[in-house]
N, C-alpha and C. Protein backbone atom coordinates (compact mmCIF):
# COMPACT_ATOMS: atom_id res chain seq x y z
N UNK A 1 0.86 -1.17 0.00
CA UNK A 1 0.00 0.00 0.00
C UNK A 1 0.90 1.22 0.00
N UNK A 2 0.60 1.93 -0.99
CA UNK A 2 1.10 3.33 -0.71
C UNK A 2 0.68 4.46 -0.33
N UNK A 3 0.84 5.87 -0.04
CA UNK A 3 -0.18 6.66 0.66
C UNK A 3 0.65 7.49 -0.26
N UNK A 4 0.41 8.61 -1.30
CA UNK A 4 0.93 10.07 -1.48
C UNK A 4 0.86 11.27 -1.16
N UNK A 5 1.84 11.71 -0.20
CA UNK A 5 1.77 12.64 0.72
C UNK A 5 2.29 14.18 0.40
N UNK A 6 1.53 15.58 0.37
CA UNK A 6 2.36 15.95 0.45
C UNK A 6 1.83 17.22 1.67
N UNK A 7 2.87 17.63 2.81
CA UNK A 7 2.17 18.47 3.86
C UNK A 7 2.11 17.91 4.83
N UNK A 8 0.72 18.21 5.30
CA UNK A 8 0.62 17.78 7.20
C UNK A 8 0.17 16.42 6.93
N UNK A 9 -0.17 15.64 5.86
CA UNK A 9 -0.19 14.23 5.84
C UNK A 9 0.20 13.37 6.61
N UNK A 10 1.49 13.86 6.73
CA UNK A 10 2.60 12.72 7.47
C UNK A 10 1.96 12.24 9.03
N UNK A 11 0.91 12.86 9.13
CA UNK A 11 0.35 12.36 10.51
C UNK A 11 -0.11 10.95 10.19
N UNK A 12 -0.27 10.57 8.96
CA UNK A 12 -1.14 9.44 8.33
C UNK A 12 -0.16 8.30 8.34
N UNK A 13 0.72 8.63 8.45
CA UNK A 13 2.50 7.54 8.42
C UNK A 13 1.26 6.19 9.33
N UNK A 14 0.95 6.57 10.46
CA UNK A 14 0.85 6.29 11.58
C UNK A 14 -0.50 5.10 11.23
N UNK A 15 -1.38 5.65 10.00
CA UNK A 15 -2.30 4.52 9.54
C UNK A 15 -1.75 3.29 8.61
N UNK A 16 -0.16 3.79 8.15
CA UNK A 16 0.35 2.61 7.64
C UNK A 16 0.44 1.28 8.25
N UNK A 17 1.04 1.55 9.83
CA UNK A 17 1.40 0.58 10.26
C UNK A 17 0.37 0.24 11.03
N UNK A 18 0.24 -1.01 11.05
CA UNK A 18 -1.24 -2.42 11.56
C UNK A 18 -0.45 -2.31 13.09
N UNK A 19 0.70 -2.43 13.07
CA UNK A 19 1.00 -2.22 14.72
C UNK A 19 2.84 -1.53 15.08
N UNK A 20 3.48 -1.69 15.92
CA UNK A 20 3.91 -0.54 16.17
C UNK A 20 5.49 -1.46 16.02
N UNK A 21 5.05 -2.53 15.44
CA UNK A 21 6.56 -3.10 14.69
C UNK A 21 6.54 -2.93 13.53
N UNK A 22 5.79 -2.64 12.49
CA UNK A 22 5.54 -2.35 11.05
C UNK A 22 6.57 -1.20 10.83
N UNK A 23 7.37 -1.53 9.67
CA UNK A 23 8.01 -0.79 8.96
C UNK A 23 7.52 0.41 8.13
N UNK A 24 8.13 1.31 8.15
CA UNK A 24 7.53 2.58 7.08
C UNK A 24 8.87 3.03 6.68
N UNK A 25 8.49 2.92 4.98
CA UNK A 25 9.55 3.89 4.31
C UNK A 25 9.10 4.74 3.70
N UNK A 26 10.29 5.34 3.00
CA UNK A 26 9.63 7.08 2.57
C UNK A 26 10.37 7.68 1.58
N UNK A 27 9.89 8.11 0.12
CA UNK A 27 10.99 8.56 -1.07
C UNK A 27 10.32 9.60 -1.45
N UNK A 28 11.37 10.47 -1.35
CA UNK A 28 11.02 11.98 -1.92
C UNK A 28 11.58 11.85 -3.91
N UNK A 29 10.30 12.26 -4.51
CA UNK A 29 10.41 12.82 -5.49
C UNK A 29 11.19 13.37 -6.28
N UNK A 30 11.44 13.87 -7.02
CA UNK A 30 11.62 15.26 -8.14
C UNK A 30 11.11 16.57 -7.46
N UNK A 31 9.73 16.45 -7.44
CA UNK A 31 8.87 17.39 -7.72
C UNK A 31 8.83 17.91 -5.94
N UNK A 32 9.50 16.66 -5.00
CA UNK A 32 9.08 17.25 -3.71
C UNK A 32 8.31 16.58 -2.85
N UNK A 33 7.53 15.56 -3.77
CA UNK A 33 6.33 15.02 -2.82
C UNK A 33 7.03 13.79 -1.93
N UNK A 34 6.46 13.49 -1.33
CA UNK A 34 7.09 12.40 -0.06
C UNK A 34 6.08 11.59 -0.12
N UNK A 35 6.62 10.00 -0.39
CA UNK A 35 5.97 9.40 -0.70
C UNK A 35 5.78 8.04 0.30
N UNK A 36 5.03 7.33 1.12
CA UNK A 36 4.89 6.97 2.42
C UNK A 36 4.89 5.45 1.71
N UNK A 37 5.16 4.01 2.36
CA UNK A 37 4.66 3.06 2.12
C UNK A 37 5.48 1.93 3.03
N UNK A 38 4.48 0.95 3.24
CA UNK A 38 4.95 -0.07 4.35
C UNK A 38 5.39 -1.45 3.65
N UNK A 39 5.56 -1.12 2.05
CA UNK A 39 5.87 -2.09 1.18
C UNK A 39 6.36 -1.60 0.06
N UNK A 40 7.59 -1.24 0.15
CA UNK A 40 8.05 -0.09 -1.20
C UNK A 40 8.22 -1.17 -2.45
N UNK A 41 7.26 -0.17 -3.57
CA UNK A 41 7.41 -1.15 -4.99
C UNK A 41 8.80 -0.58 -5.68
N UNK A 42 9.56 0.59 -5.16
CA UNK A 42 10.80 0.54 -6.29
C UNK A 42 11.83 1.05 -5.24
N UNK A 43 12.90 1.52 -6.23
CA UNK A 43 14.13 1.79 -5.52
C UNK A 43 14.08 3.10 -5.18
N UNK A 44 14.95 3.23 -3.70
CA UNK A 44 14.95 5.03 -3.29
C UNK A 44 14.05 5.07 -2.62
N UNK A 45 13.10 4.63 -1.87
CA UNK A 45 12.51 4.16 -0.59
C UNK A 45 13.46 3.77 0.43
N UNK A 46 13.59 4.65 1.99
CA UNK A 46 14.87 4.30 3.08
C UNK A 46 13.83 4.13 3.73
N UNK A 47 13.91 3.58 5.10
CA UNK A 47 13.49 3.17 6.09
C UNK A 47 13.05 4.43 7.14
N UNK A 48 12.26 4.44 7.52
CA UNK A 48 11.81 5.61 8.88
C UNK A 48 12.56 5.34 10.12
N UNK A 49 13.08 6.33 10.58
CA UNK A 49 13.44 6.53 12.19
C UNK A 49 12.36 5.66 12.89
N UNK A 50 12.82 5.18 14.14
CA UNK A 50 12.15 4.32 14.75
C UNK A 50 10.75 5.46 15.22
N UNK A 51 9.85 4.98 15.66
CA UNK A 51 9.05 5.60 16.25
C UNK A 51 8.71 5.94 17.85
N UNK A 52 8.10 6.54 18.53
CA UNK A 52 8.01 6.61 19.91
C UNK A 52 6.20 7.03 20.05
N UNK A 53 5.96 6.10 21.17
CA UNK A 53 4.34 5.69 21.12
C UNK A 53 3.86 7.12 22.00
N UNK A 54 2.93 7.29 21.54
CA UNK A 54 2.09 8.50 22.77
C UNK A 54 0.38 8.02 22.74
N UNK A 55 0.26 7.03 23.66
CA UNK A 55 -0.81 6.80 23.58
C UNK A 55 -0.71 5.92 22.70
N UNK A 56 -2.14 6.37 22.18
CA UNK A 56 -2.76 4.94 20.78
C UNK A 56 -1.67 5.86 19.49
N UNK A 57 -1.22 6.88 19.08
CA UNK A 57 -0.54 7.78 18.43
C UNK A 57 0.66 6.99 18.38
N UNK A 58 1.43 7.60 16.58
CA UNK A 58 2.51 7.71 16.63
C UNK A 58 3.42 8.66 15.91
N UNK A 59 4.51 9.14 16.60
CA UNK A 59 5.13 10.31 15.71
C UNK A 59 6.72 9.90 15.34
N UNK A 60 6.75 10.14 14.42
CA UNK A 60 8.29 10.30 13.83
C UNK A 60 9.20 11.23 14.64
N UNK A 61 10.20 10.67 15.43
CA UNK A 61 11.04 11.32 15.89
C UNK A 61 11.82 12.19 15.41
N UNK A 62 11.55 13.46 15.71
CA UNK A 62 12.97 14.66 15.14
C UNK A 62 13.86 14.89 15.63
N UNK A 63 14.78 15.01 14.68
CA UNK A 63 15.99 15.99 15.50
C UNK A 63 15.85 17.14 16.09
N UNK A 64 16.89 16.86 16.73
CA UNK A 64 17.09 18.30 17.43
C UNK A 64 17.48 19.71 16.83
N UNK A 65 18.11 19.14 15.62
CA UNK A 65 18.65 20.06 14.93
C UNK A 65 18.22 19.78 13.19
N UNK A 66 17.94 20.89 12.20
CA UNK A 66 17.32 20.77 11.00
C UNK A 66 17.74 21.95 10.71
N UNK A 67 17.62 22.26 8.97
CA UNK A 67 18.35 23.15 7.99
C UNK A 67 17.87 24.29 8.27
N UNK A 68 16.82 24.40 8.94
CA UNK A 68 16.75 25.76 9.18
C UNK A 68 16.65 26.41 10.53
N UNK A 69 17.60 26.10 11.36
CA UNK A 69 17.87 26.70 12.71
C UNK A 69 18.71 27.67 12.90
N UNK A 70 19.18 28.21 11.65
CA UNK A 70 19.87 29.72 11.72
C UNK A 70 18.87 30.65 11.34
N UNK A 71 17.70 30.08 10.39
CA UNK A 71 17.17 31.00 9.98
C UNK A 71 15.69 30.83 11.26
N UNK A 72 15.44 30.00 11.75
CA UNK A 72 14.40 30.20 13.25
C UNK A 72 15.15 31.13 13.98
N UNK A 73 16.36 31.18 14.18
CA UNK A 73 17.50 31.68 15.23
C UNK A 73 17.53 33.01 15.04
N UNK A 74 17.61 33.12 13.63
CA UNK A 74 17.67 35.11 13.62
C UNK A 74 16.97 35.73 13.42
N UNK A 75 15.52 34.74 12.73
CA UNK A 75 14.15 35.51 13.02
C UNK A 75 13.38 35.42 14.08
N UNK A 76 13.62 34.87 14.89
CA UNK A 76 13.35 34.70 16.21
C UNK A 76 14.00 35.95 17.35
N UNK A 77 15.20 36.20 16.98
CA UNK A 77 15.74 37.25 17.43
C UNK A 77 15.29 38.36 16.98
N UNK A 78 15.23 38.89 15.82
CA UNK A 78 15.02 39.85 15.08
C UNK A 78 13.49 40.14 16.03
N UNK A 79 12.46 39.44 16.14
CA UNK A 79 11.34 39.42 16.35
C UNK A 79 10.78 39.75 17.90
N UNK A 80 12.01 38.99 18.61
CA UNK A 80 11.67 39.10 20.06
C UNK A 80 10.53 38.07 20.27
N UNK A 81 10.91 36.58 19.65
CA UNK A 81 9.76 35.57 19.92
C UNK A 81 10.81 34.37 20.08
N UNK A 82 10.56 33.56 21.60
CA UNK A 82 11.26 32.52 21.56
C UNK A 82 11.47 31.51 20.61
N UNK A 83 13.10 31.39 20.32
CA UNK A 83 13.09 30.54 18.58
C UNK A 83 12.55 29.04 19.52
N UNK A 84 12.50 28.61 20.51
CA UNK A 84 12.26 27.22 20.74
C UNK A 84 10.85 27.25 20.05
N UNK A 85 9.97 28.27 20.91
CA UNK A 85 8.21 28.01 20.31
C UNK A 85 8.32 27.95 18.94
N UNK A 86 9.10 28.80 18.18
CA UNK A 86 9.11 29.16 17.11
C UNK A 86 9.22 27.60 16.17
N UNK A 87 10.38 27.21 16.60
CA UNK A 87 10.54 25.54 15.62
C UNK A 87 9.40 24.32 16.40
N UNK A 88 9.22 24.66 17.55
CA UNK A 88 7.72 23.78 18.02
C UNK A 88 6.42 24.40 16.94
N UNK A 89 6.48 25.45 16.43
CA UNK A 89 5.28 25.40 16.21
C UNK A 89 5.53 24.85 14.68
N UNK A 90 6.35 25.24 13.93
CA UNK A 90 6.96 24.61 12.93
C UNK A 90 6.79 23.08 12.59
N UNK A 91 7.23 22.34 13.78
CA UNK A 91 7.35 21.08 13.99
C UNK A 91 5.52 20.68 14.03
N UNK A 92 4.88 21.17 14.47
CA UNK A 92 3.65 20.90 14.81
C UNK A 92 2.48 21.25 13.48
N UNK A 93 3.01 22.32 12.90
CA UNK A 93 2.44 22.24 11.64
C UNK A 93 2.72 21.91 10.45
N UNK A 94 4.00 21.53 9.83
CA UNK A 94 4.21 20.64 8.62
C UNK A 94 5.57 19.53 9.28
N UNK A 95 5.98 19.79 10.37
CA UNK A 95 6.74 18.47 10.36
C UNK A 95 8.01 18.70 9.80
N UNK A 96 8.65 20.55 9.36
CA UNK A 96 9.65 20.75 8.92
C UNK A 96 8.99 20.29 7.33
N UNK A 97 8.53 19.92 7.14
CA UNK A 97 8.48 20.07 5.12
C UNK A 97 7.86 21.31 4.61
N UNK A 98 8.87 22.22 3.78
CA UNK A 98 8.73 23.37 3.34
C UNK A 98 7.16 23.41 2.38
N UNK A 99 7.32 22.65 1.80
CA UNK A 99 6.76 22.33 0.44
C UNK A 99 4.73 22.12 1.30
N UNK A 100 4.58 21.96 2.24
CA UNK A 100 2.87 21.61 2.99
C UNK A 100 2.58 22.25 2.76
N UNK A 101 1.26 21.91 2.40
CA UNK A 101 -0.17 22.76 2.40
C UNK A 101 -0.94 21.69 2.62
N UNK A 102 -1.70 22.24 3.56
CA UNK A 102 -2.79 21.72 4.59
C UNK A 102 -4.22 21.82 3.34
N UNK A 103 -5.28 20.60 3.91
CA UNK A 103 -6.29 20.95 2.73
C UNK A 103 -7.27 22.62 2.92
N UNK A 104 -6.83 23.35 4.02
CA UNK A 104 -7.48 24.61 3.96
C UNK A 104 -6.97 25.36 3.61
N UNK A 105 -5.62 25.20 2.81
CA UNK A 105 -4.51 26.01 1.77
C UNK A 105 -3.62 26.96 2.58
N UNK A 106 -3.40 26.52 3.92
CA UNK A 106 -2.02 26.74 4.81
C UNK A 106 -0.46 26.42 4.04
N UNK A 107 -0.10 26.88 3.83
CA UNK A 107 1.41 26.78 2.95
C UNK A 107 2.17 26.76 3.86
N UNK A 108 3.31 25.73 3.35
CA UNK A 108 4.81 26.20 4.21
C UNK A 108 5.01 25.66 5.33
N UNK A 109 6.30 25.95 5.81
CA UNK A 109 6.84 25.77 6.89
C UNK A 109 5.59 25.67 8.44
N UNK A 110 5.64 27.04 8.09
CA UNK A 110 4.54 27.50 9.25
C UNK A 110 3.27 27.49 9.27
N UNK A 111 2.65 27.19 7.96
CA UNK A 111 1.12 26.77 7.55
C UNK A 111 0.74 28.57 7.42
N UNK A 112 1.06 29.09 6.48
CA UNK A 112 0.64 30.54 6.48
C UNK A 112 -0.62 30.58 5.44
N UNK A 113 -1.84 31.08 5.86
CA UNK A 113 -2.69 30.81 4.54
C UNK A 113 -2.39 32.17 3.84
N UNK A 114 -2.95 31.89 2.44
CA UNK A 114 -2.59 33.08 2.02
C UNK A 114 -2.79 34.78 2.06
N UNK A 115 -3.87 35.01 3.16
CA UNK A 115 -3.84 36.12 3.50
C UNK A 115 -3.36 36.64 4.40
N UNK A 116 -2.86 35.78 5.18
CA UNK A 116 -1.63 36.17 6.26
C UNK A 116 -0.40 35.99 5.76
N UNK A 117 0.25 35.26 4.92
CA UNK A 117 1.27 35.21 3.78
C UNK A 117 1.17 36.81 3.42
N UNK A 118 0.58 37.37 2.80
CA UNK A 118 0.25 38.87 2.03
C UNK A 118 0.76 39.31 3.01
N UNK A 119 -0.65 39.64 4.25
CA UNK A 119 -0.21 40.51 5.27
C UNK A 119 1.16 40.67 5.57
N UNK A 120 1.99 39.81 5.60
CA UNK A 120 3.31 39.58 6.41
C UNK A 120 4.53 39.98 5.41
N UNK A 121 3.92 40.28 4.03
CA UNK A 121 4.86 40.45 3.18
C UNK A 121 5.62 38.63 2.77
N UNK A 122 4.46 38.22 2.30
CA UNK A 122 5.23 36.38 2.04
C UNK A 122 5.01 36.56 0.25
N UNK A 123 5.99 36.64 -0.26
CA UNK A 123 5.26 36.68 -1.57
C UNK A 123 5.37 35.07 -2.41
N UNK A 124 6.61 34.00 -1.70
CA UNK A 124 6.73 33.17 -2.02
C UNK A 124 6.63 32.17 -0.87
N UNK A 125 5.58 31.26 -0.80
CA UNK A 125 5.28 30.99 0.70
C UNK A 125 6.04 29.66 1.06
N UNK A 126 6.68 28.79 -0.05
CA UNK A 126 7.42 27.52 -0.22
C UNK A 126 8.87 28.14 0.10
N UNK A 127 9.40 29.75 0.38
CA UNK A 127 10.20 29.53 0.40
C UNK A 127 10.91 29.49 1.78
N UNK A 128 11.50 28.49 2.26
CA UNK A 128 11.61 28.63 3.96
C UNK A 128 12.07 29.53 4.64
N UNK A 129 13.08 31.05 4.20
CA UNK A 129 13.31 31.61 4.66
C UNK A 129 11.70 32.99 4.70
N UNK A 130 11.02 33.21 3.98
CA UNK A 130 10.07 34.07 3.80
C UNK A 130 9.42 33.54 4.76
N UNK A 131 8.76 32.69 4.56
CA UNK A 131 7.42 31.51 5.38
C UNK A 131 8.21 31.45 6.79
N UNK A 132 9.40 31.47 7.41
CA UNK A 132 9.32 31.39 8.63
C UNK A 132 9.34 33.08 8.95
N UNK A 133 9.99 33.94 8.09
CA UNK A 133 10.03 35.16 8.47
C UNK A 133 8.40 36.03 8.64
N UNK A 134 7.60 35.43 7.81
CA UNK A 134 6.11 35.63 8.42
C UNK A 134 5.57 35.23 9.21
N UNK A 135 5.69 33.74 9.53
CA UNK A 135 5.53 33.00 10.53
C UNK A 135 5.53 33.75 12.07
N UNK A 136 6.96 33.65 11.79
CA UNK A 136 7.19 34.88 13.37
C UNK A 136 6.61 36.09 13.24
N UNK A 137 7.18 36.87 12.13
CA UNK A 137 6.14 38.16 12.27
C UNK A 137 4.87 38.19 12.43
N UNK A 138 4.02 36.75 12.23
CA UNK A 138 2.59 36.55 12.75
C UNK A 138 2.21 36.31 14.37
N UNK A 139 3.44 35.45 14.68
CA UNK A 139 3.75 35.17 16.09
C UNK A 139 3.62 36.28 16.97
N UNK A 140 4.52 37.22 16.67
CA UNK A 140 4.92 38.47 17.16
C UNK A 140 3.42 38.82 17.45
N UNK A 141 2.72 39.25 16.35
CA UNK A 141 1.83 40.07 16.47
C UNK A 141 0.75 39.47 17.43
N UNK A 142 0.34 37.88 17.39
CA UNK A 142 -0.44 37.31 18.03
C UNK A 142 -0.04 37.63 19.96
N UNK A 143 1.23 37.81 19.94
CA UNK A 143 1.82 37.46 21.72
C UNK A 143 1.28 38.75 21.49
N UNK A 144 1.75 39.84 20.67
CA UNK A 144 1.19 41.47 21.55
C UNK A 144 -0.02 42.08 21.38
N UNK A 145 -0.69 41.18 21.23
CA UNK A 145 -2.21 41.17 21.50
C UNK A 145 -2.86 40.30 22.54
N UNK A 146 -2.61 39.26 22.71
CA UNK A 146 -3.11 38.67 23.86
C UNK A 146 -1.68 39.04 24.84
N UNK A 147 -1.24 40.17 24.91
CA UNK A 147 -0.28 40.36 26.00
C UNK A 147 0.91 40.06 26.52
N UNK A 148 1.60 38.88 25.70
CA UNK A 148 2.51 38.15 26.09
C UNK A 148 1.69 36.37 26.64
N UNK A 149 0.36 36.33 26.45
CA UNK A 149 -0.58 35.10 26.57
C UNK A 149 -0.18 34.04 25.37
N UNK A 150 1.11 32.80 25.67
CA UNK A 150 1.51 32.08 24.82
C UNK A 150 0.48 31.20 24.35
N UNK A 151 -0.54 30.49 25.59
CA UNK A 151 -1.90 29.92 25.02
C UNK A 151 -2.73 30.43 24.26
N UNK A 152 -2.93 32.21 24.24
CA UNK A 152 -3.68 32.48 23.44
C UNK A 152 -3.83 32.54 22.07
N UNK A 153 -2.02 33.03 22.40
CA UNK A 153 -1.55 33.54 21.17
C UNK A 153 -1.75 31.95 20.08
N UNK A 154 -1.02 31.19 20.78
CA UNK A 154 -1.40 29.86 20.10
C UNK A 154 -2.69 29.48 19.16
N UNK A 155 -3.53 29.53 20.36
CA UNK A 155 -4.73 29.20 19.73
C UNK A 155 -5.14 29.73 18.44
N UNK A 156 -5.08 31.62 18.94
CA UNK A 156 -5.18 32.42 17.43
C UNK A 156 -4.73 31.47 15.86
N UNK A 157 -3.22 31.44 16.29
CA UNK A 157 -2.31 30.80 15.71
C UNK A 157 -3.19 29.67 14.54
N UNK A 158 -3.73 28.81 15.55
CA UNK A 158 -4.37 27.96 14.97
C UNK A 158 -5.81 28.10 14.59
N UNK A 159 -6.69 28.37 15.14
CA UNK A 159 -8.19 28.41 15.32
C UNK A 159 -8.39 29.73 14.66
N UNK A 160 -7.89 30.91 14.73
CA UNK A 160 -8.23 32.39 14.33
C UNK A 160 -8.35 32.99 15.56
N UNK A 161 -8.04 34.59 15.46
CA UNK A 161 -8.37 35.30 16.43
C UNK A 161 -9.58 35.45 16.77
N UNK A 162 -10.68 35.40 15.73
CA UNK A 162 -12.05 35.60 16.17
C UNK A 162 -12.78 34.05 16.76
N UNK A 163 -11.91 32.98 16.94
CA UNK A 163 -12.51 31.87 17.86
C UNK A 163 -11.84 32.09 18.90
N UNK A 164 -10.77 33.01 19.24
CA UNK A 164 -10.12 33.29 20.48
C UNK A 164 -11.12 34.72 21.47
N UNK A 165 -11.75 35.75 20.62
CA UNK A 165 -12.66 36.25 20.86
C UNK A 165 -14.06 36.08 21.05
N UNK A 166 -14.81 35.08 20.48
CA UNK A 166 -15.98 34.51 20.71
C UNK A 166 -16.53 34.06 21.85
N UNK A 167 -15.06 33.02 22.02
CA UNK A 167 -15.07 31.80 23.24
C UNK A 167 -14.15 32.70 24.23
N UNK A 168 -13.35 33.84 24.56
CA UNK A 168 -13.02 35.13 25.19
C UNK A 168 -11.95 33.76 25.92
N UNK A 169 -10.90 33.17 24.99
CA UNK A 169 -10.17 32.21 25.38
C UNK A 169 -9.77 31.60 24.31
N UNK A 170 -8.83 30.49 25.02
CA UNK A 170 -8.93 28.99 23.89
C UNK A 170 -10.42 28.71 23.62
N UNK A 171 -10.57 28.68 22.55
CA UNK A 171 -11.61 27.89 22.00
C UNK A 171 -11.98 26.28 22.38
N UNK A 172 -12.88 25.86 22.69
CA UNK A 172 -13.06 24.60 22.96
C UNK A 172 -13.15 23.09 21.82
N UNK A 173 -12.34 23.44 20.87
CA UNK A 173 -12.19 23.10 19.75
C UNK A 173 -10.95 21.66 20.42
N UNK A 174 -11.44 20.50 20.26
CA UNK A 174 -10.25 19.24 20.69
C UNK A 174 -8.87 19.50 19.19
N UNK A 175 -8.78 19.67 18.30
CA UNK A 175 -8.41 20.61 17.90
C UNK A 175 -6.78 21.62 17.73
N UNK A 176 -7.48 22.44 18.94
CA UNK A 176 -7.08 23.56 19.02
C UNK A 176 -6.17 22.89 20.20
N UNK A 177 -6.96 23.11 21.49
CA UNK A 177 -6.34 22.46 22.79
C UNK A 177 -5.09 21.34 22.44
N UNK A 178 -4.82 20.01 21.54
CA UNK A 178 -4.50 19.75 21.20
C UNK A 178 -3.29 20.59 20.66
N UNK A 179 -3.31 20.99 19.90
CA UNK A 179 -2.45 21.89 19.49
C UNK A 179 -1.66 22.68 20.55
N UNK A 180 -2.06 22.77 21.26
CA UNK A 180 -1.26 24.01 22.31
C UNK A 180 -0.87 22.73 22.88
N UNK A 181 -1.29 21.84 23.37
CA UNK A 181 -0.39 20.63 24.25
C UNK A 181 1.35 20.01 23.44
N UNK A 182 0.68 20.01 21.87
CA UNK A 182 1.82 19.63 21.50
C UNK A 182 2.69 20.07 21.47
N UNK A 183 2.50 21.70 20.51
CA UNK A 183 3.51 22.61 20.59
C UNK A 183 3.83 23.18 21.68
N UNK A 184 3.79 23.52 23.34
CA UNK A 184 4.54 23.42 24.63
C UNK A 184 5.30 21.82 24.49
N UNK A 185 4.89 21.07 24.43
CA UNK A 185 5.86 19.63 24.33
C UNK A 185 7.07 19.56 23.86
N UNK A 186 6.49 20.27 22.26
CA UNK A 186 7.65 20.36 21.46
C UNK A 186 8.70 21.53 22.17
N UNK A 187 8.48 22.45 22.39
CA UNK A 187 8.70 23.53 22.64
C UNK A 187 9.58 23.29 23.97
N UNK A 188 9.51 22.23 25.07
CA UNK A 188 10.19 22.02 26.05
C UNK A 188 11.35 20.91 25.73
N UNK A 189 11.31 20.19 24.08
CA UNK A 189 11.80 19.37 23.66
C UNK A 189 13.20 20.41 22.93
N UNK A 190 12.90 21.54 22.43
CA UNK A 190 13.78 22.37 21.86
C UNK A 190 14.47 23.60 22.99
N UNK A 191 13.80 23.88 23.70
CA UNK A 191 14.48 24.98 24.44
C UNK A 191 16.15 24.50 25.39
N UNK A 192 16.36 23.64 25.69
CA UNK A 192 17.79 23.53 25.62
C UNK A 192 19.13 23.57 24.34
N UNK A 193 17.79 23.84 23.31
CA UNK A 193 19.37 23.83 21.79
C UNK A 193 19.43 25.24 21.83
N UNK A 194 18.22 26.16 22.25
CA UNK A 194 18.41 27.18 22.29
C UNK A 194 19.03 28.38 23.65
């Protein structure tokens, strides 16, 4: 079976395998796409990093370190937004693959849709240095509105500001909440590289 992935897919790795000894490999393209399967029909298919269980869940272990931690590092600085949250949230929305888009047309690194792409000055949203440099400049703007409120800001992040205003909070969206659990996870997983 094969699965063709390209984006926040990779959460789906996890329906390949029948149980938590099943193999998954994975061949990137030409074109970019990443291609998932627990029975590779050709050559250029490698093997997946082992996995680590959370629950009934499973996630592909990351490094600690990836190609773009100079550029989290100085837009993170530049910004005045912790680069750890910064590659947690990264990590939490495409998994580090530049090339995602989510099916609600979130692009990039950071899942920027395209009118926050604009806003932010993204004119090319695949490209990882732009897409994280909006990213944060979206970040930014979210913490100095809810105050320096990293949950809120989060949520925005994910859900919109106007489900952060409605519900005068996190939204009660499993979701959303979700989301803020992971990225603090991640986020306590990165703050010693930084």
């Amino acid at each position: 079976m094969m699965l063709r992935l390209v984006g926040l897919g990779v959460v789906a790795i996890a329906l390949l395998a029948s149980d938590a000894n099943a193999e998954i490999y994975m061949y990137r393209s030409g074109d970019g796409t990443i291609h998932f399967s627990n029975a590779p029909s050709k050559r250029g298919f490698k093997r997946m990093p082992h996995r680590r269980s959370f629950g009934a869940r499973y996630i592909v272990d990351r490094p600690h370190h990836t190609a773009f931690d100079h550029i989290i590092t100085e837009t993170a600085k530049r910004e005045k937004v912790d680069p750890a949250l910064v590659k947690a949230v990264i990590r939490a929305e495409s998994g580090f693959v530049p090339t995602a888009r989510s099916p609600k047309g979130a692009l990039g690194l950071m899942q920027l849709m395209p009118a926050t792409a604009k806003m932010h000055k993204v004119w090319s949203a695949y490209d990882p240095g732009q897409n994280i440099e909006g990213g944060v400049k979206h970040l930014r703007l979210l913490l100095d509105r809810y105050k320096g409120n990293v949950r809120l800001a989060l949520a925005a992040y994910n859900a919109g500001g106007g489900a952060v205003a409605k519900y005068g909070g996190v939204p009660p969206y499993p979701e959303t909440i979700e989301y803020i659990q992971r990225v603090f996870r991640f986020r306590d997983h990165y703050r010693p590289q930084f």
